[in-house]
N, C-alpha and C. Protein backbone atom coordinates (compact mmCIF):
# COMPACT_ATOMS: atom_id res chain seq x y z
N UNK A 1 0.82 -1.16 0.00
CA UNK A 1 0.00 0.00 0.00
C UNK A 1 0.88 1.24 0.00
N UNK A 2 0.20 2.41 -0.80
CA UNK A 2 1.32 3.54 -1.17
C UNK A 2 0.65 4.47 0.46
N UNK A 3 1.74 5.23 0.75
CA UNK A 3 1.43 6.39 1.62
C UNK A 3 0.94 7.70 0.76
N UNK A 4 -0.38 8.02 1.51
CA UNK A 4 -0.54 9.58 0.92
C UNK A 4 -0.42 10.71 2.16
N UNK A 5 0.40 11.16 1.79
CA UNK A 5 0.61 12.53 2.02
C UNK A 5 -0.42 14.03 1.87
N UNK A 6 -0.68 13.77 2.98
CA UNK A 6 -1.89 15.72 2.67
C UNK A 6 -0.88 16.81 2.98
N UNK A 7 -0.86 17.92 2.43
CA UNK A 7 -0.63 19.46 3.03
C UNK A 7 -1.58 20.18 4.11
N UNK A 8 -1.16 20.39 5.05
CA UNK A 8 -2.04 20.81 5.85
C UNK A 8 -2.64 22.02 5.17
N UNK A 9 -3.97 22.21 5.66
CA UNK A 9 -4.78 23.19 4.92
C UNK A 9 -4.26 24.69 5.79
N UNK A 10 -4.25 25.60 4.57
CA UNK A 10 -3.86 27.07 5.15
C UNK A 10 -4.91 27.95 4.92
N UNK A 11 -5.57 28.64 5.70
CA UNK A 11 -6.76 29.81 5.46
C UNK A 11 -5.80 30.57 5.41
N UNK A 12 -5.81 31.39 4.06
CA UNK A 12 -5.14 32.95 3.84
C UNK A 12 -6.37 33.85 4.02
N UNK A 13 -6.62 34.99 4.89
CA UNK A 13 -7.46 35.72 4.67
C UNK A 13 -7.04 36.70 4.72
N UNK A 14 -7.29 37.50 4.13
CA UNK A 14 -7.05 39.21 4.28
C UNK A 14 -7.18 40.16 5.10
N UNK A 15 -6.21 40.49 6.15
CA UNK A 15 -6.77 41.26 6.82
C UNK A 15 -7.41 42.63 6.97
N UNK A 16 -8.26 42.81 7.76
CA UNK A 16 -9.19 44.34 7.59
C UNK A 16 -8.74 45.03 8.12
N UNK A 17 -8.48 46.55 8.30
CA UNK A 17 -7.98 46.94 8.84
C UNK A 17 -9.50 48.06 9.07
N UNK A 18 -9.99 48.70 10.49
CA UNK A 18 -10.94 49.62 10.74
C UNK A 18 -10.40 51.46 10.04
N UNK A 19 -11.32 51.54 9.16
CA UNK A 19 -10.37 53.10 8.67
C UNK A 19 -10.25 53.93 9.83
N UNK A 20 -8.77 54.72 9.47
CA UNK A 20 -8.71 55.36 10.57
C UNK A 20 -9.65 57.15 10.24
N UNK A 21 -9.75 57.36 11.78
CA UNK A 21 -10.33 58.24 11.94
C UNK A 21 -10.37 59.46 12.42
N UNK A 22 -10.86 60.98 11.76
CA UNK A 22 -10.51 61.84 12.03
C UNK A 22 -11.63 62.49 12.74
N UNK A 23 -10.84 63.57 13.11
CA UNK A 23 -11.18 64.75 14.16
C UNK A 23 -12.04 65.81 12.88
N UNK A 24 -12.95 66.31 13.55
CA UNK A 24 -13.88 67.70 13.22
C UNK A 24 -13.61 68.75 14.33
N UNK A 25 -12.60 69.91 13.70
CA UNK A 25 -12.08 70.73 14.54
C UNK A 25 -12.98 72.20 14.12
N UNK A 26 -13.42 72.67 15.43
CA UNK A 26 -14.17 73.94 15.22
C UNK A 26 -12.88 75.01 15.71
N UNK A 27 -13.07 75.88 14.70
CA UNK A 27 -11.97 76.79 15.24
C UNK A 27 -12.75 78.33 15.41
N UNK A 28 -12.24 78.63 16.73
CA UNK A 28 -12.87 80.18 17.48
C UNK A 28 -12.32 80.94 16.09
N UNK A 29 -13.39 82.18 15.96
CA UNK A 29 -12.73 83.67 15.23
C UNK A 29 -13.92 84.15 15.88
N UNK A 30 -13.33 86.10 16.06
CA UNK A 30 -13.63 86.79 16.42
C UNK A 30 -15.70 87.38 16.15
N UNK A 31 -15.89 87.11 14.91
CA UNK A 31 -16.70 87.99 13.70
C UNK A 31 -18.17 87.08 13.47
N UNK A 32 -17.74 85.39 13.80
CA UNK A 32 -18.89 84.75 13.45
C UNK A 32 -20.23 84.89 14.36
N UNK A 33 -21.68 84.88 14.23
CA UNK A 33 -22.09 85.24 15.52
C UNK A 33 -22.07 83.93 16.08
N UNK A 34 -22.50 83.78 17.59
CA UNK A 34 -22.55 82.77 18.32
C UNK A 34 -23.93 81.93 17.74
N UNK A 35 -25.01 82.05 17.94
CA UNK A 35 -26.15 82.46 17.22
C UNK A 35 -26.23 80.84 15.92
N UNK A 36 -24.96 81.72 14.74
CA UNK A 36 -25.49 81.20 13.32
C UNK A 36 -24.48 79.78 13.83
N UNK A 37 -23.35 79.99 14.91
CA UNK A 37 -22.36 78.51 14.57
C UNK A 37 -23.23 77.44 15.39
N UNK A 38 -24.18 77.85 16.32
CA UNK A 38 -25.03 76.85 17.05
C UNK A 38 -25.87 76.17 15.96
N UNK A 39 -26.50 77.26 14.71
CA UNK A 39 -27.27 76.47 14.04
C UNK A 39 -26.46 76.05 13.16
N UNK A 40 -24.96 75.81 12.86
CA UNK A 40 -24.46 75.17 11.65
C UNK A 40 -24.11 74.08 12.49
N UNK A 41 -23.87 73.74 13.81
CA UNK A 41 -23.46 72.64 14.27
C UNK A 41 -24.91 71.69 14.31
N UNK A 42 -26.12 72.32 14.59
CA UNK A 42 -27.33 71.58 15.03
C UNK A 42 -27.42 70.75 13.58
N UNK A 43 -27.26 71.79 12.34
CA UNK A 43 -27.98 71.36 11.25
C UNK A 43 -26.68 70.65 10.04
N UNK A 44 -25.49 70.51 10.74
CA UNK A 44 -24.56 69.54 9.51
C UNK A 44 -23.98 68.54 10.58
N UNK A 45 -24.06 68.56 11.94
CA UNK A 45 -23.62 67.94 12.91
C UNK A 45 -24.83 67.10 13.83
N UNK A 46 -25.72 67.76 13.55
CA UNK A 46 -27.00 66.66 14.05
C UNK A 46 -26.92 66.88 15.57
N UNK A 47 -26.50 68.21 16.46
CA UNK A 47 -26.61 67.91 17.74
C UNK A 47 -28.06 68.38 18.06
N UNK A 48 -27.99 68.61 19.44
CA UNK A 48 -29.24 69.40 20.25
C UNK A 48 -28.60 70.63 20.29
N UNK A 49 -29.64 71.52 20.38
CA UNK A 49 -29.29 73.51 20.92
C UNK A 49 -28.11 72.86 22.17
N UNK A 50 -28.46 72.18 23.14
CA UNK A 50 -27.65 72.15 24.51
C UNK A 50 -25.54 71.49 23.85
N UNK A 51 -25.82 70.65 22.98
CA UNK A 51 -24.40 70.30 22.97
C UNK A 51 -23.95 71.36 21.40
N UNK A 52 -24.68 71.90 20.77
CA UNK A 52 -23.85 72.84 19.95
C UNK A 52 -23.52 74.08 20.97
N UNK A 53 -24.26 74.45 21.56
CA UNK A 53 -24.08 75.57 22.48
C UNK A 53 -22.64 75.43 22.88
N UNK A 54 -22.46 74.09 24.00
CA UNK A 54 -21.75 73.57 24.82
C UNK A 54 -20.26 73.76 23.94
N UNK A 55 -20.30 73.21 22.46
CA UNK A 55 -19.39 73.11 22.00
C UNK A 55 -18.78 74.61 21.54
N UNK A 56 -19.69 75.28 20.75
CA UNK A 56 -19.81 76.80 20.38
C UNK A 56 -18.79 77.53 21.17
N UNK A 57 -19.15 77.09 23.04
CA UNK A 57 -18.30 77.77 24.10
C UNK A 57 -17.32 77.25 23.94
N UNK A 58 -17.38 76.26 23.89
CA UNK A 58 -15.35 75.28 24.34
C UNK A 58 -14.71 75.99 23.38
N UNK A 59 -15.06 76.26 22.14
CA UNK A 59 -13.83 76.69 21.03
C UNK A 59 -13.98 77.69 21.27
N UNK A 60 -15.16 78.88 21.64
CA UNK A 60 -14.98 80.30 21.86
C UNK A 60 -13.70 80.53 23.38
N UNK A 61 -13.61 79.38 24.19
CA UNK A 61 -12.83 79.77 25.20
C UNK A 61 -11.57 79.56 25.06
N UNK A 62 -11.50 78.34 24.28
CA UNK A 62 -10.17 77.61 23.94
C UNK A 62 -9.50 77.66 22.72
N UNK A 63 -10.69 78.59 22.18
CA UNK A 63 -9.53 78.53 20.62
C UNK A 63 -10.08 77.67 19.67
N UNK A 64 -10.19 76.10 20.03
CA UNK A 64 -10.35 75.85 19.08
C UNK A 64 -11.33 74.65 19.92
N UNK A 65 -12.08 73.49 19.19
CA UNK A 65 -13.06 72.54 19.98
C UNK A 65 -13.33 71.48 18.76
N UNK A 66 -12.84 69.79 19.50
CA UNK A 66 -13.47 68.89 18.88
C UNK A 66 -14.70 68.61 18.72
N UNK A 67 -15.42 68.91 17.38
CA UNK A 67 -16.57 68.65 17.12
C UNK A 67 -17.60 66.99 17.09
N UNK A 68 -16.49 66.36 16.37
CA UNK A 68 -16.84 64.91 16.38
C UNK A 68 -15.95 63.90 15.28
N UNK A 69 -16.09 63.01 15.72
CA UNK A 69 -15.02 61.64 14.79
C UNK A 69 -15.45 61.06 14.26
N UNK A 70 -14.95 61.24 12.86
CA UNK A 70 -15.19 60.33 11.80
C UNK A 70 -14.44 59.55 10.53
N UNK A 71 -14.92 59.12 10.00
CA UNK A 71 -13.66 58.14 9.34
C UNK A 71 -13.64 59.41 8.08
N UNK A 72 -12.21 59.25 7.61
CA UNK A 72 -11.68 60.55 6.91
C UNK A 72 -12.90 61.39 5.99
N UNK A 73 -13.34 60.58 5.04
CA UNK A 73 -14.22 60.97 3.63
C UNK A 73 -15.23 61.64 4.55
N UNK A 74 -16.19 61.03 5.54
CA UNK A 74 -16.87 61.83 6.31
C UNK A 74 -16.40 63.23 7.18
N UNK A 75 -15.37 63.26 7.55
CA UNK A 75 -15.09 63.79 8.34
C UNK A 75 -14.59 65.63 7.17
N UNK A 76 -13.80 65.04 6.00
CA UNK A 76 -13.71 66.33 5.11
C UNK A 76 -14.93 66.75 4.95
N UNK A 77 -15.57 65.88 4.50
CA UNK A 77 -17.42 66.76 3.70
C UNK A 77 -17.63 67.31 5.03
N UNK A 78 -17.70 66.71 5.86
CA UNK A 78 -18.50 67.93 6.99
C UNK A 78 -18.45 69.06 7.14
N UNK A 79 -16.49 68.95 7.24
CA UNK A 79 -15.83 70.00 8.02
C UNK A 79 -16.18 71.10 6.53
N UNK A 80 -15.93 70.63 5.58
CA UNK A 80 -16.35 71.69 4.29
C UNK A 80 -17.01 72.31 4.17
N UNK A 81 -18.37 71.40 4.56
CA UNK A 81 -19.77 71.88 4.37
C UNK A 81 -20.32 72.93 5.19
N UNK A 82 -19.90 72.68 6.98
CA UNK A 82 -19.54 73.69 7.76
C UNK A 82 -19.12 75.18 7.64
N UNK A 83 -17.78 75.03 6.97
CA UNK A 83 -16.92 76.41 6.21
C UNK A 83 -17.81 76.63 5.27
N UNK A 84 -18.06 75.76 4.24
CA UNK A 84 -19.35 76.69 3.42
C UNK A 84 -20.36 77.62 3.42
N UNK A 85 -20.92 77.08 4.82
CA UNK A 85 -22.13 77.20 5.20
C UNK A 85 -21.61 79.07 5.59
N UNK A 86 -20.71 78.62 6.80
CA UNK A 86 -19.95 80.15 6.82
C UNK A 86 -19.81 80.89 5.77
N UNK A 87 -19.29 80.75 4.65
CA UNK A 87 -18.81 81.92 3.97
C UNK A 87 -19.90 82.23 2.91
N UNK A 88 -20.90 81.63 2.76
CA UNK A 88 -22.51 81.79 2.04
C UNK A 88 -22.85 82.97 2.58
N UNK A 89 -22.94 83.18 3.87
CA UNK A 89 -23.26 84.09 5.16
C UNK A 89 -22.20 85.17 5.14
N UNK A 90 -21.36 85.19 4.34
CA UNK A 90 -19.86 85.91 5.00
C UNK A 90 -19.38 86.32 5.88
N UNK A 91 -19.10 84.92 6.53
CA UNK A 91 -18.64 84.60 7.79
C UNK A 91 -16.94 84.31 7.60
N UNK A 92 -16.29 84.18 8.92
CA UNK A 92 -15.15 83.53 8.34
C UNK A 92 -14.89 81.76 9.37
N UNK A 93 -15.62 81.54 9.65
CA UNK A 93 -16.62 80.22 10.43
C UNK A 93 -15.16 79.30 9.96
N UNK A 94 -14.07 78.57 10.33
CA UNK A 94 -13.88 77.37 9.65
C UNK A 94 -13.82 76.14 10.78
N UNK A 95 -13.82 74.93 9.96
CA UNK A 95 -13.62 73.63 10.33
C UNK A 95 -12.66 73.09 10.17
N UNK A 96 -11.66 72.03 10.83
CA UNK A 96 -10.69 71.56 10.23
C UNK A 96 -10.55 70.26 10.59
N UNK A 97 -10.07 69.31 9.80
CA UNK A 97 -9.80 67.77 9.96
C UNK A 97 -8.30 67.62 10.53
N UNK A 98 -8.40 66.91 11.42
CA UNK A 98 -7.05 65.82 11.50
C UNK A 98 -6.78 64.62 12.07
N UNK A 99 -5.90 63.70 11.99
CA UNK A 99 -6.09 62.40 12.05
C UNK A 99 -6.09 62.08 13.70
N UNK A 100 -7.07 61.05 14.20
CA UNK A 100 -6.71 61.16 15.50
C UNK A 100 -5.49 59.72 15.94
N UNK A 101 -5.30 60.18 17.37
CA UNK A 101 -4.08 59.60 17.54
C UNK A 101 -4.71 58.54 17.65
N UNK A 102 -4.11 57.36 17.72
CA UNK A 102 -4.04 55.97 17.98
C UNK A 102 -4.30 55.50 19.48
């Protein structure tokens, strides 16, 4: 009788990797009213009056305030759409993306 020989079986799978994800940065200026950035956060950010407010202040005190995290492609359109929304109004309102840490 002949010997057979198997190869042990190998699963190659591909690994996934979770996209990484960025920051929605509100940045304080002097000129925008308080007012119109509560309603650009309510209405491209989906909060309540109480956490755009909340946030509105943190960047008016600090300069600048994380808005919210999202995986990159989301996170540009927002922050864009945001600044848009500002300078429609002629505002100088901006948003900014960056990657968060690990």
């Amino acid at each position: 009788m002949s010997e057979i020989t198997t190869k042990p079986r190998v699963d190659i799978r591909p690994k996934t990797e979770r996209p990484r994800l960025h920051k929605v940065i509100l940045l304080n200026d002097d000129y925008t009213p308080r007012d119109f950035v509560v309603v650009v956060l309510k209405g491209e950010f989906r909060m309540s009056e109480d956490q755009a407010y909340r946030v509105m202040m943190t960047a008016h005190r600090r300069g600048a305030c994380v808005v919210a995290v999202y995986p990159k492609e989301v996170a540009e359109t927002k922050a864009t759409r945001g600044t848009e929304a500002g300078r429609r109004m002629g505002y100088p309102l901006m948003f900014t993306t960056e990657p968060e840490e690990k």
